[in-house]
N, C-alpha and C. Protein backbone atom coordinates (compact mmCIF):
# COMPACT_ATOMS: atom_id res chain seq x y z
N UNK A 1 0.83 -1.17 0.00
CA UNK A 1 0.00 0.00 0.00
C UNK A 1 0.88 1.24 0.00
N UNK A 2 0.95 2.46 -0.84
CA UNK A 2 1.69 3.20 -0.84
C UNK A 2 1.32 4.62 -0.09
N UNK A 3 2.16 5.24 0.51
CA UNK A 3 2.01 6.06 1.37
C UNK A 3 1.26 7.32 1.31
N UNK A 4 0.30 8.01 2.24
CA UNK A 4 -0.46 9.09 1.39
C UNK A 4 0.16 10.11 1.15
N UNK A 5 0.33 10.78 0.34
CA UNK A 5 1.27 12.14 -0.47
C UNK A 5 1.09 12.97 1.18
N UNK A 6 2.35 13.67 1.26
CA UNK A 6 2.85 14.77 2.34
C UNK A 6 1.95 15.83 1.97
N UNK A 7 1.11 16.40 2.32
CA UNK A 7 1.20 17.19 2.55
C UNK A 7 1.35 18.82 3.44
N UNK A 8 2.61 19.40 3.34
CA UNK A 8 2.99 20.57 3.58
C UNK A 8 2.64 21.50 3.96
N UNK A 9 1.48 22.52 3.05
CA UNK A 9 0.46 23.66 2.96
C UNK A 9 -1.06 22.86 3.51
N UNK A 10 -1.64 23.82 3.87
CA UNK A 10 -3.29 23.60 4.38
C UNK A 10 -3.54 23.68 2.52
N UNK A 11 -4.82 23.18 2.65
CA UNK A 11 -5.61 23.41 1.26
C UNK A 11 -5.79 25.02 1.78
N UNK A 12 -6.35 25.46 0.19
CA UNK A 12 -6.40 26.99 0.35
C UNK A 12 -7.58 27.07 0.70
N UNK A 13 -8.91 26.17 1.00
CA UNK A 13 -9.76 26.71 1.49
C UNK A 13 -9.54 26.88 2.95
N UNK A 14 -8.54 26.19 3.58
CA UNK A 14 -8.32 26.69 5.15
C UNK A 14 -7.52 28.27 5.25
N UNK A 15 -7.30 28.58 4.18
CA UNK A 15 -6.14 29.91 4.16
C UNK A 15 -7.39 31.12 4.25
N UNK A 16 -8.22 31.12 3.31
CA UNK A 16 -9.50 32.00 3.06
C UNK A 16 -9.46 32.90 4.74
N UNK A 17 -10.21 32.00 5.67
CA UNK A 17 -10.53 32.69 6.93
C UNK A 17 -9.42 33.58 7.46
N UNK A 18 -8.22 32.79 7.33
CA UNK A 18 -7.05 33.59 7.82
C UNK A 18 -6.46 34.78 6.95
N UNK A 19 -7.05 34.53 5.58
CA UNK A 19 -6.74 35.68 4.52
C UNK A 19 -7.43 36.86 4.85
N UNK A 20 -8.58 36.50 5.11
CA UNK A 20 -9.90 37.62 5.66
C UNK A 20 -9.58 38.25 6.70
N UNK A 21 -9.08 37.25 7.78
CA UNK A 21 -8.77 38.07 8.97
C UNK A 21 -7.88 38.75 8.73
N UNK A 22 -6.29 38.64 8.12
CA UNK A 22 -5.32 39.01 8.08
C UNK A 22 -5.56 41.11 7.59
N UNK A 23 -6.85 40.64 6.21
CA UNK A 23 -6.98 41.97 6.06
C UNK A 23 -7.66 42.59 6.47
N UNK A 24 -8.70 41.85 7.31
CA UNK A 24 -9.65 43.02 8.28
C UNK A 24 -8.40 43.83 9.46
N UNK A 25 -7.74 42.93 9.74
CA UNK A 25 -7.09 43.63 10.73
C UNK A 25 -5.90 44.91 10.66
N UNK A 26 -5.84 44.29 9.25
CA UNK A 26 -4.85 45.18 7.96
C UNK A 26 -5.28 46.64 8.15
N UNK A 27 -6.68 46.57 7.75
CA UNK A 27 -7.33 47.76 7.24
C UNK A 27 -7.61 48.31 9.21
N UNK A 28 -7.98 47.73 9.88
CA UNK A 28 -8.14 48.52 11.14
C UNK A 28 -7.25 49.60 11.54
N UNK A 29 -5.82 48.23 11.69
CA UNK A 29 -4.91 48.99 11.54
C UNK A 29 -4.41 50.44 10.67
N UNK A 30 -4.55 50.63 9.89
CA UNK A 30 -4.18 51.40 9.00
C UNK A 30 -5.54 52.75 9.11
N UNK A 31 -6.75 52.31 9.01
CA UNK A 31 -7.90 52.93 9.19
C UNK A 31 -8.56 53.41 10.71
N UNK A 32 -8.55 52.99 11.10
CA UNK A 32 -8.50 53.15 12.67
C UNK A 32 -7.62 53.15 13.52
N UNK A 33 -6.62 54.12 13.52
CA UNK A 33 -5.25 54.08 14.32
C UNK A 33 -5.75 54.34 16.03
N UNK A 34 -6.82 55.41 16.32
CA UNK A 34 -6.71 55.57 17.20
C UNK A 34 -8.10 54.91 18.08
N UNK A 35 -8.42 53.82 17.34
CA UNK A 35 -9.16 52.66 18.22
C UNK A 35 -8.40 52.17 19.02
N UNK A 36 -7.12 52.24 19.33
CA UNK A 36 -6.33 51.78 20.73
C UNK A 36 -5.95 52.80 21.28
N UNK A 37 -6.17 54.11 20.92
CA UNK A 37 -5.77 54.86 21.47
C UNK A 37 -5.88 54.91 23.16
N UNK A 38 -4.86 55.76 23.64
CA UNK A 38 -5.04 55.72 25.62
C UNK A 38 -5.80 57.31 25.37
N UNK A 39 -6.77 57.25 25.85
CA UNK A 39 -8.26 58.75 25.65
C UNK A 39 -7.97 58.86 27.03
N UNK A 40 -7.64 60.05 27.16
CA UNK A 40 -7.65 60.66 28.64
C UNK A 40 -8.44 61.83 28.56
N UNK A 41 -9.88 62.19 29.60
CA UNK A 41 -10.44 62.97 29.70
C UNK A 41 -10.61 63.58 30.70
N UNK A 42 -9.67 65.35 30.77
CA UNK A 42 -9.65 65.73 31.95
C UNK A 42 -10.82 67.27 31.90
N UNK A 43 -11.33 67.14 33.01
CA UNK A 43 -12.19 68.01 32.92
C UNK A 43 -13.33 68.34 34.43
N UNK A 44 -14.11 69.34 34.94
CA UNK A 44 -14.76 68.79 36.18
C UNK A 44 -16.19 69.02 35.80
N UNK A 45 -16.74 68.99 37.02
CA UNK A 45 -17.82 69.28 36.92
C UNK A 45 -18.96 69.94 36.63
N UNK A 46 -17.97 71.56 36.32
CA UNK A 46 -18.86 72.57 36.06
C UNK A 46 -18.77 72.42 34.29
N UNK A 47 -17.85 71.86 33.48
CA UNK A 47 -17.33 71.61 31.91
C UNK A 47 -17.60 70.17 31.73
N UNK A 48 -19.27 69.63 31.68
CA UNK A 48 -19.36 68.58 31.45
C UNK A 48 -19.21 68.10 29.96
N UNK A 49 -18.53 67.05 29.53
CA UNK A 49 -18.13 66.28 28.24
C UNK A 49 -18.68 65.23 27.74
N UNK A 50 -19.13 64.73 26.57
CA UNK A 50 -19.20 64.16 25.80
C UNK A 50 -18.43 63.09 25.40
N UNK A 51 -18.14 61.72 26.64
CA UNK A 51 -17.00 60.87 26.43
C UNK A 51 -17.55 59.36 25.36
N UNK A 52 -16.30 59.43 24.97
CA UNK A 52 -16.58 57.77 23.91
C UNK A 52 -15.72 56.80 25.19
N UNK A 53 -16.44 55.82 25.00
CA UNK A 53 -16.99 54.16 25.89
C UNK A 53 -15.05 54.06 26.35
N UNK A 54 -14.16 54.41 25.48
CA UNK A 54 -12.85 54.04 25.34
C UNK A 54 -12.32 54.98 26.62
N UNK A 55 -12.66 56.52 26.56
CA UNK A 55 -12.26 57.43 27.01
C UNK A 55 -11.96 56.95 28.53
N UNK A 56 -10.79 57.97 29.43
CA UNK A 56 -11.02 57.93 30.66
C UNK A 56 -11.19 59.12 31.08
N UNK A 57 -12.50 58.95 32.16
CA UNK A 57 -12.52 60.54 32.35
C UNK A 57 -12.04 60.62 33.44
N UNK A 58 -11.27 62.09 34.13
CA UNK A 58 -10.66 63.05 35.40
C UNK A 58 -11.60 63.97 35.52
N UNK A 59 -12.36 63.56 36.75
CA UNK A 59 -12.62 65.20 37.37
C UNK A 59 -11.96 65.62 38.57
N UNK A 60 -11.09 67.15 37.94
CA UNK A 60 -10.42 66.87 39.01
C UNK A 60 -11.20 68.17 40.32
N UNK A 61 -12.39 67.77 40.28
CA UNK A 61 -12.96 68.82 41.41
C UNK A 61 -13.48 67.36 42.45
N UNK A 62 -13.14 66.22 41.74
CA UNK A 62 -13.95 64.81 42.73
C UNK A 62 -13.30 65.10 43.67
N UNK A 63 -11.99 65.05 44.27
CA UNK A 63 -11.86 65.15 45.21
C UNK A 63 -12.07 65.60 46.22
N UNK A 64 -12.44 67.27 46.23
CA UNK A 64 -13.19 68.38 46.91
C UNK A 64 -14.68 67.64 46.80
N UNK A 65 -15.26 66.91 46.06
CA UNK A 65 -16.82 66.68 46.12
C UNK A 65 -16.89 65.17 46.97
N UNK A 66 -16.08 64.49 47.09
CA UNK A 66 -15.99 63.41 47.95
C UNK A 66 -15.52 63.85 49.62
N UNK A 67 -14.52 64.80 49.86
CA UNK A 67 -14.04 65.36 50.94
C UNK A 67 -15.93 66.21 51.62
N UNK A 68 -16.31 66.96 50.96
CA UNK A 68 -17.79 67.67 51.30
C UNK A 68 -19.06 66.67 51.47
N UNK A 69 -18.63 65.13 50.82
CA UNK A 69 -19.47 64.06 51.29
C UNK A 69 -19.53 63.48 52.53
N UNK A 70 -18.43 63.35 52.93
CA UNK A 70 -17.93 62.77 53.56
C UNK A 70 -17.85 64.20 55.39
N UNK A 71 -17.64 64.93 54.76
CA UNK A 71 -17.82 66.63 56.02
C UNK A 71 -19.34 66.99 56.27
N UNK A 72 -20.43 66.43 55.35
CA UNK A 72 -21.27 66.66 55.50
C UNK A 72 -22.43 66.80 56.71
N UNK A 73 -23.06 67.80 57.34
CA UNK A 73 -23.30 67.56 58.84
C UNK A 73 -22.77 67.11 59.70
N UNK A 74 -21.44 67.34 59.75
CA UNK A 74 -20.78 67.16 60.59
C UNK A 74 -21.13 68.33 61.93
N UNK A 75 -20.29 67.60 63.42
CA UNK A 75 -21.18 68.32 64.38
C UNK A 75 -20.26 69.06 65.13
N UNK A 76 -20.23 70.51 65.39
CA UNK A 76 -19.04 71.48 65.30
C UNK A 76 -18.08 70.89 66.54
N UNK A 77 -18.35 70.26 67.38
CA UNK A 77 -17.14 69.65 68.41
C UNK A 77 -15.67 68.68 67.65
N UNK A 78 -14.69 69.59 67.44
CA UNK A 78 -13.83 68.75 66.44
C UNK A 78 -13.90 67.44 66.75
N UNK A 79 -13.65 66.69 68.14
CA UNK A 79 -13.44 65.48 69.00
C UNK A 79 -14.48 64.41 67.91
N UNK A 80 -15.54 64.98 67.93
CA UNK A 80 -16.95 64.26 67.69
C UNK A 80 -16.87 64.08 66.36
N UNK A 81 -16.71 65.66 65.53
CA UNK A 81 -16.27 65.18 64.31
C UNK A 81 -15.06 64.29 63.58
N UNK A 82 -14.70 64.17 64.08
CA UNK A 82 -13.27 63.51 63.80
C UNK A 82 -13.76 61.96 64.08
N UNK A 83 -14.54 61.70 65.32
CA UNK A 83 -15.27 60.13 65.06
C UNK A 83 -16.58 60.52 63.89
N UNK A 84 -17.10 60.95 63.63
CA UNK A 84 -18.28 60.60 62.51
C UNK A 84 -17.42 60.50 61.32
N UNK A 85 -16.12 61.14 61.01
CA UNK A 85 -16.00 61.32 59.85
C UNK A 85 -15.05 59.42 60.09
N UNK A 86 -14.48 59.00 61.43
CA UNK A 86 -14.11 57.98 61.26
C UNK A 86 -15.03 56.79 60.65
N UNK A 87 -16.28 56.83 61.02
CA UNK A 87 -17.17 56.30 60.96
C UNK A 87 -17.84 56.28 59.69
N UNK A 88 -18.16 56.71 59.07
CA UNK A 88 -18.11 57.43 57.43
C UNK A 88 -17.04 56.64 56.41
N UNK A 89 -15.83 56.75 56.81
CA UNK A 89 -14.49 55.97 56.13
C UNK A 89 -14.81 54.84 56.44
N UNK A 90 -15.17 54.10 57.82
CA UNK A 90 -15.22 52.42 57.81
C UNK A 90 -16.24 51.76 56.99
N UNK A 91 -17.62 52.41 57.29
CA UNK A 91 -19.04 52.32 56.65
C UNK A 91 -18.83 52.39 55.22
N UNK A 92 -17.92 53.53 55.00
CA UNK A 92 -17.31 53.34 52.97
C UNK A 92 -16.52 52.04 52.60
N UNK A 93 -15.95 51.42 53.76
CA UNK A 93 -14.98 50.18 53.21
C UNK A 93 -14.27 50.98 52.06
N UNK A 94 -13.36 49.80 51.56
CA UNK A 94 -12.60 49.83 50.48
C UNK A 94 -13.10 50.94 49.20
N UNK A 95 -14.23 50.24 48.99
CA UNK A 95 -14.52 50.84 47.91
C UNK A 95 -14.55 52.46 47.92
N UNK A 96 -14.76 53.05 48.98
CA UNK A 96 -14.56 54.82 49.42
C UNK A 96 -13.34 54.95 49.13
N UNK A 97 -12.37 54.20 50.09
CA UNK A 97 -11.00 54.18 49.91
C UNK A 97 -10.39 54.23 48.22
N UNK A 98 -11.13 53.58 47.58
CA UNK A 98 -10.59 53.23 46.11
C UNK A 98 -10.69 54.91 45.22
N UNK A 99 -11.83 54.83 45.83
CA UNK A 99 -12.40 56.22 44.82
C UNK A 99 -11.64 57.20 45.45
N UNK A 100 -11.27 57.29 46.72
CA UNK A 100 -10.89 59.02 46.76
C UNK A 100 -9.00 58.73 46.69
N UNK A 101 -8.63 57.57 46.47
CA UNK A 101 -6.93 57.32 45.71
C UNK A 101 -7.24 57.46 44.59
N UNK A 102 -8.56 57.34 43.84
CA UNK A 102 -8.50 57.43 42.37
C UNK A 102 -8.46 58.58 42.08
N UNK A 103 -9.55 59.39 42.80
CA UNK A 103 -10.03 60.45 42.33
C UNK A 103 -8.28 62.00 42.36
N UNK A 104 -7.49 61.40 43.54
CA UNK A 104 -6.43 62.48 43.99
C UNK A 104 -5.44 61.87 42.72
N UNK A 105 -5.53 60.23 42.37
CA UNK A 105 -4.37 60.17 41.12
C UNK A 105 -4.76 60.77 40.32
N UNK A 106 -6.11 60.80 39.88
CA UNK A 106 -6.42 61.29 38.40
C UNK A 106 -5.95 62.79 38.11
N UNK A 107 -6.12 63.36 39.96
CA UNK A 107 -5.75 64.78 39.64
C UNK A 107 -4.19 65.00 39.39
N UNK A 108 -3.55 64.06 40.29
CA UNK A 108 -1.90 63.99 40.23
C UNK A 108 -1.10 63.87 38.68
N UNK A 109 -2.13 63.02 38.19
CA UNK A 109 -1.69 62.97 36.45
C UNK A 109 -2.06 63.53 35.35
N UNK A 110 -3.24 64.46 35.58
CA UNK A 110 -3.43 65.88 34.99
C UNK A 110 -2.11 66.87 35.20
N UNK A 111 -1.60 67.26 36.68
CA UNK A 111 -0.69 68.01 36.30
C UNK A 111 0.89 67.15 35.81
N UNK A 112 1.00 65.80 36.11
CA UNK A 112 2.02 65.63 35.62
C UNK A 112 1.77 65.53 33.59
N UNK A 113 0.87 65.68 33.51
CA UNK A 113 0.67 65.50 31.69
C UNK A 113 0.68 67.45 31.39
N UNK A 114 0.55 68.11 32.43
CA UNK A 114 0.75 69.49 32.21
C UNK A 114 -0.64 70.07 31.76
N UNK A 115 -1.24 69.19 32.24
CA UNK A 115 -2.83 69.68 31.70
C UNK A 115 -3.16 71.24 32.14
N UNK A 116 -3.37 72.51 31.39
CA UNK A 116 -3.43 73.37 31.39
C UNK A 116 -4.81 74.34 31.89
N UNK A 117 -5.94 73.75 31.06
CA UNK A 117 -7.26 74.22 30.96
C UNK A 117 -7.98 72.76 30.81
N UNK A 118 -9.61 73.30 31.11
CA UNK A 118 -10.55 72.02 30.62
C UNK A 118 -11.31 72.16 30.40
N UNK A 119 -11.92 71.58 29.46
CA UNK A 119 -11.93 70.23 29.32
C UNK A 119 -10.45 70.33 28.37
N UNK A 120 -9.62 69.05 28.95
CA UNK A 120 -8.86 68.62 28.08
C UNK A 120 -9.00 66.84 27.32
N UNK A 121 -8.60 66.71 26.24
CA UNK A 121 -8.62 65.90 25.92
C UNK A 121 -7.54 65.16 25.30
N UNK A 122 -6.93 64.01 26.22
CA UNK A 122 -5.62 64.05 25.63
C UNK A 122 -5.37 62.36 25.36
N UNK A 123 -4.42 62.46 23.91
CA UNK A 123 -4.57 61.40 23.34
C UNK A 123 -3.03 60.41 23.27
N UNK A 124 -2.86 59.32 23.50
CA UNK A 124 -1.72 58.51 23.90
C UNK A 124 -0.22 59.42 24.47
N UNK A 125 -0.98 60.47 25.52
CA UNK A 125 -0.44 60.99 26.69
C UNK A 125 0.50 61.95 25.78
N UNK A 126 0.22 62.34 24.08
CA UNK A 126 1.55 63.04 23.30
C UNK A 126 0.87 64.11 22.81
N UNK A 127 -0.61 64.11 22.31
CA UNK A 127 -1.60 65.15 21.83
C UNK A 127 -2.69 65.74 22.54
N UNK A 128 -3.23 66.95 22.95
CA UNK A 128 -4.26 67.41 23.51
C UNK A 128 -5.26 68.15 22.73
N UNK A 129 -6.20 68.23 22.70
CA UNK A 129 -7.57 69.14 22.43
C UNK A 129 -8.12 70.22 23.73
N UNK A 130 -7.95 71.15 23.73
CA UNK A 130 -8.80 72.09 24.55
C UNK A 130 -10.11 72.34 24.41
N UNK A 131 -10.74 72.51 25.67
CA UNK A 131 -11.64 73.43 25.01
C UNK A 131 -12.90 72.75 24.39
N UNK A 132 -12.50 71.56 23.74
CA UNK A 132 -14.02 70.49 22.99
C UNK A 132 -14.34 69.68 24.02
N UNK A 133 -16.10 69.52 24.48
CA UNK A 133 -17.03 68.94 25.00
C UNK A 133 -17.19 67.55 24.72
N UNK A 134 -17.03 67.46 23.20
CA UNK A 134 -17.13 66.28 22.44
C UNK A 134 -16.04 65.40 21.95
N UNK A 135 -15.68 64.62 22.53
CA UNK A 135 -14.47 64.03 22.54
C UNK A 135 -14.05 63.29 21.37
N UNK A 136 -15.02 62.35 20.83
CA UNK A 136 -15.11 62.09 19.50
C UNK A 136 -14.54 63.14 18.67
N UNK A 137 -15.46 64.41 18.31
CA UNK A 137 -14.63 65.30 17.71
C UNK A 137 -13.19 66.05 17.73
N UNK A 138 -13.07 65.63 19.33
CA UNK A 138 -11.51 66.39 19.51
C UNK A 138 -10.49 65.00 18.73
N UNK A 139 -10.92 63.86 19.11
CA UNK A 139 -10.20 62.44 18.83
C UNK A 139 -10.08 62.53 17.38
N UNK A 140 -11.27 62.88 16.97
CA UNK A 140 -11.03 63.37 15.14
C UNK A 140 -10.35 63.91 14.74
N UNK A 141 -9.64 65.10 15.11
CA UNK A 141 -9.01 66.27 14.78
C UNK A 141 -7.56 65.82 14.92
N UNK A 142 -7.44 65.12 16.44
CA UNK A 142 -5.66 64.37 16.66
C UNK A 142 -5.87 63.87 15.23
N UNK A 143 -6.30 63.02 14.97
CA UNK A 143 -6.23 62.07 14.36
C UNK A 143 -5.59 62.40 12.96
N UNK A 144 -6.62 63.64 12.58
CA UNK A 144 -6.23 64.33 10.87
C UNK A 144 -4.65 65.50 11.31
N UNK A 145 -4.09 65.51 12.17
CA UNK A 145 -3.00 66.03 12.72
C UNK A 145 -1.90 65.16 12.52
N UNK A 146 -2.65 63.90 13.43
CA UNK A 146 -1.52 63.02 13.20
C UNK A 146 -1.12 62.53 11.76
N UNK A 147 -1.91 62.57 10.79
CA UNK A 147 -2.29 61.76 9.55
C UNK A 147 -1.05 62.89 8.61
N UNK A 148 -1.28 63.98 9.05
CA UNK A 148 -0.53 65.51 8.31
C UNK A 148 0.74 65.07 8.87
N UNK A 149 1.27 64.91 10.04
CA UNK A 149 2.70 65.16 10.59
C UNK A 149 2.91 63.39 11.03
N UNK A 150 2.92 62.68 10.00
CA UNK A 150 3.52 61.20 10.33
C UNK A 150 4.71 61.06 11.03
């Protein structure tokens, strides 16, 4: 009985799917550069924005609005206040804890990115937008910037 022929290569109908993928991802790439983009959105509360699902937003007034949550009716005997507000932090658990380290990094890395004014909108930590609500549109604009100055 003679041996069945080697073969080497997939048939090309197994190549097809991987051909397809190869160029969907082709064209993403090339067409959608800043679908991976790192979207940083700094801005507070009084300059509310228009964020895409990707974006991260900074407000950096959270911190002052979590500190006034947390001071809230408080009762003028410092002693006393100083236990309610202990009491307040335990009752928050972790998760209080999480948000008001988040909320003081987010502000810590606004000024280390030199964030100036806001709303800012800033894109893989190298391009910013001022000034736009709509982040999409500011993300548009890097984008035809970047496309000009390769």
């Amino acid at each position: 009985m003679p041996a069945p022929p080697l073969r080497l290569l997939p048939s090309l109908a197994s190549w097809r799917p991987m051909t397809a993928a190869a160029i969907t991802w082709l064209c993403m790439a090339l067409f959608c550069p800043l679908a991976v983009a790192d979207v940083l959105v700094v801005t507070d509360s009084h300059h509310p924005v228009q964020p895409t699902a990707e974006a991260r937003v900074i407000e950096l007034d959270l911190p002052a609005r979590l500190e006034a949550e947390l001071a809230a009716g408080l009762p003028s005997d410092p002693v006393r206040a100083a236990a309610v507000i202990q009491q307040r932090l335990r009752e928050g658990g972790e998760e209080l804890q999480h948000r008001i380290g988040r909320a003081y990094q987010g502000v810590a890395e606004s000024w280390g990115l030199g964030v100036v004014k806001i709303p800012a909108i800033v894109v893989d930590r190298r391009y910013v937008v001022y000034g736009d609500p709509e982040v999409s549109r500011a993300v548009a604009s890097i984008e035809v910037h970047r496309r000009a100055r390769p």
